[in-house]
Protein backbone atom coordinates (compact mmCIF):
# COMPACT_ATOMS: atom_id res chain seq x y z
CA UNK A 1 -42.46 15.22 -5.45
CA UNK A 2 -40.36 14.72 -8.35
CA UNK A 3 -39.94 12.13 -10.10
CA UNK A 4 -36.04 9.78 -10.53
CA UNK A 5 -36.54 10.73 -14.33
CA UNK A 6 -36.53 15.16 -13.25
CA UNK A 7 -34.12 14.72 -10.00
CA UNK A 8 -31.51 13.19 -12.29
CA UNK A 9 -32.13 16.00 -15.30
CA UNK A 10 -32.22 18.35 -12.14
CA UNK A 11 -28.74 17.15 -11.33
CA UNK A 12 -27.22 17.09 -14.85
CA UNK A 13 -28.69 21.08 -14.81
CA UNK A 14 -26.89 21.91 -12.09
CA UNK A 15 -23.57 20.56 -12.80
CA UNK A 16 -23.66 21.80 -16.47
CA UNK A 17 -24.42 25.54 -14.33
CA UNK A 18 -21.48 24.62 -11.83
CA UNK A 19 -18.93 23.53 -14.36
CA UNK A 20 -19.75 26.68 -16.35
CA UNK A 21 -19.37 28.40 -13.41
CA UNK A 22 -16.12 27.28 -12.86
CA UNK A 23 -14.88 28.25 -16.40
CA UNK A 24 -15.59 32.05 -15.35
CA UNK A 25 -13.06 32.08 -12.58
CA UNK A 26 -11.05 34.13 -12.92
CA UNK A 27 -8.34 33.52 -15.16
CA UNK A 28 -5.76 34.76 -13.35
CA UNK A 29 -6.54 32.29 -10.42
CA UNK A 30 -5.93 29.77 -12.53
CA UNK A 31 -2.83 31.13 -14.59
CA UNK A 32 -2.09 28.08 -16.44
CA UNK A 33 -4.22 26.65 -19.60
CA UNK A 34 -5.13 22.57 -18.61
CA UNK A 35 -3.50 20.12 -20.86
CA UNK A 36 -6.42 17.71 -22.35
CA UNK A 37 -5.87 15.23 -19.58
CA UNK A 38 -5.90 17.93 -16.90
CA UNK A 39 -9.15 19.48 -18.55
CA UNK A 40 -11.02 15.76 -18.31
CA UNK A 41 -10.07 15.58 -14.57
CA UNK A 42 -11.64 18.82 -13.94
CA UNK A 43 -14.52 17.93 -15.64
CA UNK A 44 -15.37 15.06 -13.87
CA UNK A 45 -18.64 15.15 -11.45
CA UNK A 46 -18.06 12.17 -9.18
CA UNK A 47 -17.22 12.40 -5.32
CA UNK A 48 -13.41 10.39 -5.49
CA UNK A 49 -10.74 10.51 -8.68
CA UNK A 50 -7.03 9.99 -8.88
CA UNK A 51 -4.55 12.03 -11.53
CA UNK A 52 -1.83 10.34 -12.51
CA UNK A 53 0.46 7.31 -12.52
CA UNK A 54 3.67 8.10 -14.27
CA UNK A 55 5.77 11.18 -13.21
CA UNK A 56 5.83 14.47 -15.11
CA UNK A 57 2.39 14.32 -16.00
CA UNK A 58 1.25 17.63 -14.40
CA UNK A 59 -0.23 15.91 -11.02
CA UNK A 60 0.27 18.95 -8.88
CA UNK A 61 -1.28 21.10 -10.97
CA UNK A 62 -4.03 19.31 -11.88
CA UNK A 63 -4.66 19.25 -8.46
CA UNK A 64 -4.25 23.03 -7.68
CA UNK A 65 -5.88 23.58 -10.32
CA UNK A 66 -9.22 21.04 -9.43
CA UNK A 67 -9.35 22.94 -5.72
CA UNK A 68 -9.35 26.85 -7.31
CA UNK A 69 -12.06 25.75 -9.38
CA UNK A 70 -14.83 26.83 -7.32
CA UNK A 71 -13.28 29.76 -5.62
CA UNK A 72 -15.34 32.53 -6.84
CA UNK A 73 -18.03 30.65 -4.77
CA UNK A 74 -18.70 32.24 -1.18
CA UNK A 75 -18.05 29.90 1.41
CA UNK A 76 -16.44 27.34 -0.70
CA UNK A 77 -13.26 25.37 1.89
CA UNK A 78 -10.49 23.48 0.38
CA UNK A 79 -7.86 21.76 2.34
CA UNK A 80 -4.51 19.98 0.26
CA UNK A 81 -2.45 17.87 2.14
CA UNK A 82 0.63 16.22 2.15
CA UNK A 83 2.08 13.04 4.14
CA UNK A 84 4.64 16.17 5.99
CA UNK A 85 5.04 19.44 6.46
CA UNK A 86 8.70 18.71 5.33
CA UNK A 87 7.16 17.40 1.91
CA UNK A 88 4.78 20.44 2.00
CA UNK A 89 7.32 22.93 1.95
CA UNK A 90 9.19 22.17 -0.46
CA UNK A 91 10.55 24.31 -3.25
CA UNK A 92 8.62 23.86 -6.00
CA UNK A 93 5.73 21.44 -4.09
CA UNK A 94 2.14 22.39 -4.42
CA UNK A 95 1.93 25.15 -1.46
CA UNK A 96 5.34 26.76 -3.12
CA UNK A 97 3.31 26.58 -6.75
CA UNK A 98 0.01 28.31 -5.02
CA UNK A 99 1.83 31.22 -4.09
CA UNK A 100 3.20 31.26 -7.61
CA UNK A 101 -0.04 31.63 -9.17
CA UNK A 102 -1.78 33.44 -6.43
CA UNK A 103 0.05 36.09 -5.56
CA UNK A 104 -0.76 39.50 -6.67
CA UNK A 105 -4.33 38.16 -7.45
CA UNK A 106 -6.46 39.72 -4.79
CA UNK A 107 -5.70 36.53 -2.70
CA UNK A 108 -4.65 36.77 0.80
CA UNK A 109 -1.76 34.84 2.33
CA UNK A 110 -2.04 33.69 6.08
CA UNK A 111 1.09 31.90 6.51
CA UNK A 112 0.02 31.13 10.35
CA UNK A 113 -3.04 28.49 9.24
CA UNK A 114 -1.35 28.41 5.86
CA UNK A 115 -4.51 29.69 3.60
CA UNK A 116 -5.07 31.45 1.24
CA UNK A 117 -8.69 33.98 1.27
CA UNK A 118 -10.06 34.66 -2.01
CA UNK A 119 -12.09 37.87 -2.55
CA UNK A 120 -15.36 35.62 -2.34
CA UNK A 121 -14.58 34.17 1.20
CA UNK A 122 -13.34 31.18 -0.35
CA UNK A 123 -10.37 29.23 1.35
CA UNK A 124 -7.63 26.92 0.45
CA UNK A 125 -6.22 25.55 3.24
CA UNK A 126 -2.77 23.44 2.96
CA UNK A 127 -1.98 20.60 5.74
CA UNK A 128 -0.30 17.67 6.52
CA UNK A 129 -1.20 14.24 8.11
CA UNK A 130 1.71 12.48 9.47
CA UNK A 131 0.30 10.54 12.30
CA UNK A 132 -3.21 8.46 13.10
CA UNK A 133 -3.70 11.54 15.13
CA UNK A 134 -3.36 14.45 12.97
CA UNK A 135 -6.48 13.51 10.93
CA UNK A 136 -8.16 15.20 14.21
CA UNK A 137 -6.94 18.48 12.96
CA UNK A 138 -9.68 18.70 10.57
CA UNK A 139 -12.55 17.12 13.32
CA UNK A 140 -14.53 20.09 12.80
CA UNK A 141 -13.43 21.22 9.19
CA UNK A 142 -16.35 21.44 6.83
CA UNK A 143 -14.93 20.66 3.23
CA UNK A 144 -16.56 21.07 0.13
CA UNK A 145 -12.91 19.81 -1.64
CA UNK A 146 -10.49 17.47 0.05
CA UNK A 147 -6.55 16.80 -2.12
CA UNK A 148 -4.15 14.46 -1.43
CA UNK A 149 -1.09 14.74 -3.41
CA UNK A 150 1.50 11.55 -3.47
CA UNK A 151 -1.73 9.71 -1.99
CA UNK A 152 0.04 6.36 -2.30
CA UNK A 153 2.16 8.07 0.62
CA UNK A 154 -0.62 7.91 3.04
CA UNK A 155 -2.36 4.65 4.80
CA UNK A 156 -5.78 4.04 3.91
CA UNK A 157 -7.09 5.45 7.76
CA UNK A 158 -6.58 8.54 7.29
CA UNK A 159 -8.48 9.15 3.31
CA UNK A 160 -11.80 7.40 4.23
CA UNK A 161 -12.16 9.14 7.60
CA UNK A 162 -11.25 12.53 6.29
CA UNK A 163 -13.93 11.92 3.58
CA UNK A 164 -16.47 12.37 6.08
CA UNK A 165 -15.12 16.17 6.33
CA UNK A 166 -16.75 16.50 3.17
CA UNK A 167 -20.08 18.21 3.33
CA UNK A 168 -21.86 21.62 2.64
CA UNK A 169 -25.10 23.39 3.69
CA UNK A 170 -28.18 23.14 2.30
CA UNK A 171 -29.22 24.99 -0.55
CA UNK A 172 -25.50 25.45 -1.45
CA UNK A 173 -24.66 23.60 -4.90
CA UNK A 174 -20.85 23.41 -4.89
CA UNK A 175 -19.89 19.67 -5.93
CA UNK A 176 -18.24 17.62 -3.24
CA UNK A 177 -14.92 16.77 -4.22
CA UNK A 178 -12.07 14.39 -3.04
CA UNK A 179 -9.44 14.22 -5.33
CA UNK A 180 -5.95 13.17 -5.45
CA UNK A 181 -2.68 12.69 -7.48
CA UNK A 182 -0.10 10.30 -7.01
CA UNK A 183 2.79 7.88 -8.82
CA UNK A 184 2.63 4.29 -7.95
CA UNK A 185 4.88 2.84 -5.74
CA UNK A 186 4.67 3.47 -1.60
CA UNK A 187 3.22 2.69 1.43
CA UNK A 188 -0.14 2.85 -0.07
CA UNK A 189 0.24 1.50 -3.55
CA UNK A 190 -2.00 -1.41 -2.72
CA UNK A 191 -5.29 0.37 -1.15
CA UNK A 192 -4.73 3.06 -3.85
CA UNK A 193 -4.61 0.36 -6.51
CA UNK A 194 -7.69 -1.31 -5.21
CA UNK A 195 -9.94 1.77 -4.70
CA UNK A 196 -9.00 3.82 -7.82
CA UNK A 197 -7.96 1.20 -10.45
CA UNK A 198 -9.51 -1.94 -9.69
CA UNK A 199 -12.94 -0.19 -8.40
CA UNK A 200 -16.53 -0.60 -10.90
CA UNK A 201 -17.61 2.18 -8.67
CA UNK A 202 -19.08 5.13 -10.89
CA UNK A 203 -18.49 7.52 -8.30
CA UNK A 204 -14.68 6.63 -8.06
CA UNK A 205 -12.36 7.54 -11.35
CA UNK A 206 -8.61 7.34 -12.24
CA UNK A 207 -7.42 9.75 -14.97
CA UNK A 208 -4.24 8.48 -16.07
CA UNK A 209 -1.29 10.20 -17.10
CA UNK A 210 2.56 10.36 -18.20
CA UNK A 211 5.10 12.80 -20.06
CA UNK A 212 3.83 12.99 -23.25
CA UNK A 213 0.59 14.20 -21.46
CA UNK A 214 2.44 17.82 -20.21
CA UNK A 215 3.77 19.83 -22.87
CA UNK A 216 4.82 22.35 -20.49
CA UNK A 217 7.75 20.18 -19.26
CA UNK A 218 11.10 19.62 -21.25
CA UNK A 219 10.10 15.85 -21.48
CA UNK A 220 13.89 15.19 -22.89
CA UNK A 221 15.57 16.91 -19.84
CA UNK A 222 13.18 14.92 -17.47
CA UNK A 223 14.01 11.66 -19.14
CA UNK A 224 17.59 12.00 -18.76
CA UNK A 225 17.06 12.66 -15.28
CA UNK A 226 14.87 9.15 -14.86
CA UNK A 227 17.75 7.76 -16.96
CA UNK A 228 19.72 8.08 -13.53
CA UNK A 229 17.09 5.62 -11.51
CA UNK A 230 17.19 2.35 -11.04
CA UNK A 231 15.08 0.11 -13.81
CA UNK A 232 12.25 -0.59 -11.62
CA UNK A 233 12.29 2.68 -10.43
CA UNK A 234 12.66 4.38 -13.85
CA UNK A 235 9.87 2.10 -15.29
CA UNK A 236 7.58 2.55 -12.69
CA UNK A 237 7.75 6.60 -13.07
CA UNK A 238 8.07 6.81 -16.67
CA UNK A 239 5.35 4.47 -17.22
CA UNK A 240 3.26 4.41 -14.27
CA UNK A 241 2.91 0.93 -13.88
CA UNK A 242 0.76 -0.02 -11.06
CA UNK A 243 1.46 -4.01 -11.10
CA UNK A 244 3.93 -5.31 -7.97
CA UNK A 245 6.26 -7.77 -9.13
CA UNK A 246 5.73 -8.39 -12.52
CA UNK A 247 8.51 -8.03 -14.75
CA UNK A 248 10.68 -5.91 -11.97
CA UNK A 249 8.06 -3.45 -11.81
CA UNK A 250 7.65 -1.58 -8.80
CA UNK A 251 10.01 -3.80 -6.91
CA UNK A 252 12.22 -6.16 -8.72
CA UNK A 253 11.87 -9.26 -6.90
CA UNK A 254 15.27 -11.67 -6.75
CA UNK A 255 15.78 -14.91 -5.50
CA UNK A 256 19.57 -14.14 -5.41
CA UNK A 257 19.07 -11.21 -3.27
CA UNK A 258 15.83 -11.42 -1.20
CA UNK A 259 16.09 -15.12 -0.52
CA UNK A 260 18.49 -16.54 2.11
CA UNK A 261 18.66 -20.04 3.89
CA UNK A 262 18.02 -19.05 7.77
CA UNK A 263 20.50 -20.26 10.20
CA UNK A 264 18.98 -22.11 13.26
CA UNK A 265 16.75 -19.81 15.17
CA UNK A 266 16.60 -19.89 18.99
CA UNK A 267 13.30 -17.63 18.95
CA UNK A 268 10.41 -16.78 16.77
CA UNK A 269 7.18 -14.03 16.63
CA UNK A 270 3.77 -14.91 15.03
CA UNK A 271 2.15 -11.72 13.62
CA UNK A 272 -1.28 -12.11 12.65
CA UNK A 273 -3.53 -9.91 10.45
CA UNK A 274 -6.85 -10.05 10.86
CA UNK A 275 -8.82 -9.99 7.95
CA UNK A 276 -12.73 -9.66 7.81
CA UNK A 277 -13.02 -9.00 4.58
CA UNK A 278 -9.47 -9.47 2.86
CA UNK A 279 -7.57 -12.55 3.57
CA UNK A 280 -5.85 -12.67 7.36
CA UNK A 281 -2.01 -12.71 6.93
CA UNK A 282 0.67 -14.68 8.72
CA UNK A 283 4.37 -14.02 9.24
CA UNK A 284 6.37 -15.91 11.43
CA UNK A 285 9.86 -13.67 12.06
CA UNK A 286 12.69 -15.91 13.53
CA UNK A 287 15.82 -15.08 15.11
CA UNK A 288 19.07 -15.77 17.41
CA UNK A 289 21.12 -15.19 20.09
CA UNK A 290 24.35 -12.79 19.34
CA UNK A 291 22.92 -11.87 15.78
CA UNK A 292 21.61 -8.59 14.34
CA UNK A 293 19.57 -10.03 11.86
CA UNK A 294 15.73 -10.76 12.17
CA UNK A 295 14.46 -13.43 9.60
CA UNK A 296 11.19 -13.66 7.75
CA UNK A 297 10.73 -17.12 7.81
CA UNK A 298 7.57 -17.36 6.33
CA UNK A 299 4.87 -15.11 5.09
CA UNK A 300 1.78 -15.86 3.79
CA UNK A 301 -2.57 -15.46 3.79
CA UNK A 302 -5.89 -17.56 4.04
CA UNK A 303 -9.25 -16.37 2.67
CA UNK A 304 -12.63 -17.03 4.49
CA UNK A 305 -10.77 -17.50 8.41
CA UNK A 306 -13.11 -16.73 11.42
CA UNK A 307 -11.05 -15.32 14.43
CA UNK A 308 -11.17 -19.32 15.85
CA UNK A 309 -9.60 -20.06 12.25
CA UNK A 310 -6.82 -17.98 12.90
CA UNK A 311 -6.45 -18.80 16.13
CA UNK A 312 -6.29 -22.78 15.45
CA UNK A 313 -3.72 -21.65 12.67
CA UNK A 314 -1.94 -20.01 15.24
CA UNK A 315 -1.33 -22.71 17.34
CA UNK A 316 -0.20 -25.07 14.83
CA UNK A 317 2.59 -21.96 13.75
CA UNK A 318 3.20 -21.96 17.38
CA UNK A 319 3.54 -26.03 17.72
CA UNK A 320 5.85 -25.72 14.17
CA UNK A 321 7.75 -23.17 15.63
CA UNK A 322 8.68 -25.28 18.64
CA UNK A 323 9.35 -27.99 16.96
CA UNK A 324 11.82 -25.90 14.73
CA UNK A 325 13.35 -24.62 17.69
CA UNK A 326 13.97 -28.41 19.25
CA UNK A 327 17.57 -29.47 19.56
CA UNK A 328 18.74 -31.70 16.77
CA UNK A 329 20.07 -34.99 17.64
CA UNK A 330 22.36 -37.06 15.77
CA UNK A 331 21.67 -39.87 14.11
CA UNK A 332 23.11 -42.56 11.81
CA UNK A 333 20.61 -43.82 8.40
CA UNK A 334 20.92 -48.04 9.09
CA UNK A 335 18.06 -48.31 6.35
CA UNK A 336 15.95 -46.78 3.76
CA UNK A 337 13.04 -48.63 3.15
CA UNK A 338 11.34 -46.85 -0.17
CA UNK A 339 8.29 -49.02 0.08
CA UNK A 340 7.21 -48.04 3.28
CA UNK A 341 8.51 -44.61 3.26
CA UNK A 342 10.37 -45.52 6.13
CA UNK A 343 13.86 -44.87 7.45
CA UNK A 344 16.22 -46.75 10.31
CA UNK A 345 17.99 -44.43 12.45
CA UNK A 346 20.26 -45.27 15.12
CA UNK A 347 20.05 -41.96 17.26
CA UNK A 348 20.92 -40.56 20.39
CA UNK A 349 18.44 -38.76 22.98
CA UNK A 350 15.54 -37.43 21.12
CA UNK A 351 13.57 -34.70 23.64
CA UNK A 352 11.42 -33.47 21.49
CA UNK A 353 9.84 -36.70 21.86
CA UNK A 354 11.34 -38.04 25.11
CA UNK A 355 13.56 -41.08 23.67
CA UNK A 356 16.27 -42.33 24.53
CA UNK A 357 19.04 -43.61 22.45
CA UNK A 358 18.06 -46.67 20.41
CA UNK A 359 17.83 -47.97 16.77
CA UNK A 360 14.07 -47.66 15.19
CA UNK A 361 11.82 -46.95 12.03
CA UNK A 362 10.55 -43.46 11.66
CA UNK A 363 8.20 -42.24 9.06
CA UNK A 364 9.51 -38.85 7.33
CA UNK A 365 7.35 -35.66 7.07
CA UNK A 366 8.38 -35.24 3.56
CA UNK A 367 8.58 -38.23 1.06
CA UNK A 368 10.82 -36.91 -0.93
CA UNK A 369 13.52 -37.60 1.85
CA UNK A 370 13.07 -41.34 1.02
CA UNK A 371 14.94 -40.59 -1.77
CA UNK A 372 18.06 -38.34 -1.06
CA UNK A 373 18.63 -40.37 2.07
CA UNK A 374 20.79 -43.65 2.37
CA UNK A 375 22.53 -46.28 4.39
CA UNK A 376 25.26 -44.56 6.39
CA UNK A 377 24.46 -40.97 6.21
CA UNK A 378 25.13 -39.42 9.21
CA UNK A 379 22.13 -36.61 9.80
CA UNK A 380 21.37 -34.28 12.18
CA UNK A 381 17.45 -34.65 12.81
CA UNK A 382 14.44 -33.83 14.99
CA UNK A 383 11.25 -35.95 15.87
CA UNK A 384 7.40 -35.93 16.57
CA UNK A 385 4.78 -37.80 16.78
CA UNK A 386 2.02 -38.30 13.92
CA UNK A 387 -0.64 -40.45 14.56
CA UNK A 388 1.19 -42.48 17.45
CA UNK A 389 4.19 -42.90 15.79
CA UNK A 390 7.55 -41.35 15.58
CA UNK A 391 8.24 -38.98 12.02
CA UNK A 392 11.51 -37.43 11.02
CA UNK A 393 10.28 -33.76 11.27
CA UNK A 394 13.37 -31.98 9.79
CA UNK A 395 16.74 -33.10 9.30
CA UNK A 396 20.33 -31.91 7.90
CA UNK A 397 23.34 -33.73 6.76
CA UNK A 398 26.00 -33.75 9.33
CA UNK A 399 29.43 -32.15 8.79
């Protein structure tokens, strides 16, 4: 039995004899000389790493170039993918660049499965994963090297299951490899954030890099061409910054533009997500009769909730939400009274708490009201009841 001290110099042996290995593939495989970034994501032994961050920094092929590593290795599977098969075909995408290094090398195209056979047996295999269901195309694959390019296209689901793809026979010393490239920005910026950037995990690693980084791109010709984006846009590619909403990165956030007082809603949705161990979202979407528009009335998380949490938290959106959606009756301000944070309406039928025209006190929900309300204002307003007695819930100046 050896000892931790042996299995881990055992280990460091045997990557030292598989990264040497690598650097006598053949060179013509590999057609292109790394940059120094490119070279330190090749080198790197852990299962999980992401290239990349800001565009033009050679993502696809550091990527091609990380799955022909071991292909002078009999046996050895790598599968690519992309989000599409639209993306995948693209001129100039990672297939389109395989078959620019790889043809006339002894490599054999099978444009069918969309591999490539290497002399050795070796394979490199290019998919797609569109759909929850197409990770079941590779059920039964048996990967020793899994790449995702644009990975912050894809939904978390899809990466960790296909991880389990990963595995080799025993005796066979190829490394175990899932890596990736990608920009920020997407569907998946957050999860690939979290895992990559944000992780202490020693097994997980983000190489980043940007223009300067690829010498074999004409880095003034590219910038003129992110000259023509947007700000955010530009920054976040030229820079890859990974930050949402800070300083317009990303997305720009703008009150101006993103915010909008919501008419009166006839109808409203809860959506709920659970989480166990994130925080468990809310988002209450409102809208009306006759109009196109759906409003997001409010959005927003908890930490720590059980599912009975939630659920309580549900019913008091729900019992908001009704309340919101109660006529509004009109009423005329008689009184303020600031000490008591009290106001006297005279008012017509109030349903929402089944009275009937009178004059009487009501507390407000918001004490702030106290203030911007006075004798004679003619409101619009709605009513419940708080500890047995009657509270202005909402209200609106009438026109």
């Amino acid at each position: 039995m050896l000892s931790a001290a042996e299995l881990t110099l055992v280990a460091e042996v045997d990557a030292r004899i598989l990264r040497d290995a690598a650097k006598r593939t053949p060179k013509s495989f590999i057609p292109q000389e790394p940059t120094p970034k490119q070279a330190e994501f090749l080198a790197l032994g852990c299962l999980e790493a992401l290239y990349g961050g800001a565009a033009g920094g050679g993502k696809s092929s550091a990527l091609l170039m990380a799955a022909l590593q071991y292909v002078h290795v009999p046996g050895y599977a790598a599968l690519i993918l992309r989000r599409t098969y639209a993306d995948l075909s693209l001129p100039g995408a990672i297939m389109d660049r395989a078959h620019d290094w790889l043809q006339g090398t002894g490599a054999r195209w099978n444009d069918r499965d969309k591999r490539w056979t290497f002399p050795s047996g070796a394979s490199l295999q290019f998919g797609y994963c569109e759909t929850a269901k197409d990770v079941y195309r590779y059920q039964g694959a048996e990967l020793q090297f899994l790449g995702w390019d644009e990975l912050t296209q894809f939904p978390e689901q899809p990466y960790r299951y296909l991880l389990s793809r990963l595995r080799r026979t025993e005796g066979v010393r190829t490394p175990l490899r899932a890596r990736a490239a990608s920009n920020p920005g997407g569907l998946g910026h957050e999860w690939v954030k979290r895992r990559f950037l944000e992780s202490t995990d020693v097994d997980r690693r983000f190489v980043a890099a940007s223009l300067v980084d690829n010498p074999h791109l004409d880095q003034g010709e590219y910038r003129r061409a992110l000259a023509l984006l947007d700000a955010t846009t530009r920054r976040q590619l030229e820079h890859g910054i990974w930050d949402r909403d800070s300083g317009g990165l990303v997305y720009s956030f703008d009150e101006g533009r993103n915010l909008a007082k919501a008419p009166e809603l006839t109808t409203y949705l809860l959506g709920i997500d659970y989480g166990f161990t994130d925080a468990t979202a809310f988002t209450v979407l409102g809208w009306r009769d006759g109009d196109p528009t759906v409003y997001v009335v409010e959005s927003y998380k908890r930490r720590g909730l059980t599912p009975s949490d939630a659920a309580e938290q549900a019913i008091l959106e729900t019992a908001e939400r009704l309340l919101q959606a109660a006529p509004l009756s009109d009423g005329l301000v008689k009184k303020v009274d600031k000490a008591a944070n009290e106001v006297v309406i005279q008012h017509g039928q109030l349903d929402s708490i089944g009275m009937p025209p009178m004059t009487m006190s009501f507390g407000v929900a918001d004490k702030s009201w106290i203030n911007k309300l006075k004798a004679g204002d003619k409101i619009k307003f709605a009513a419940e009841m708080k500890g047995g007695s009657p509270i202005v819930s909402r209200y609106e100046m009438a026109k």
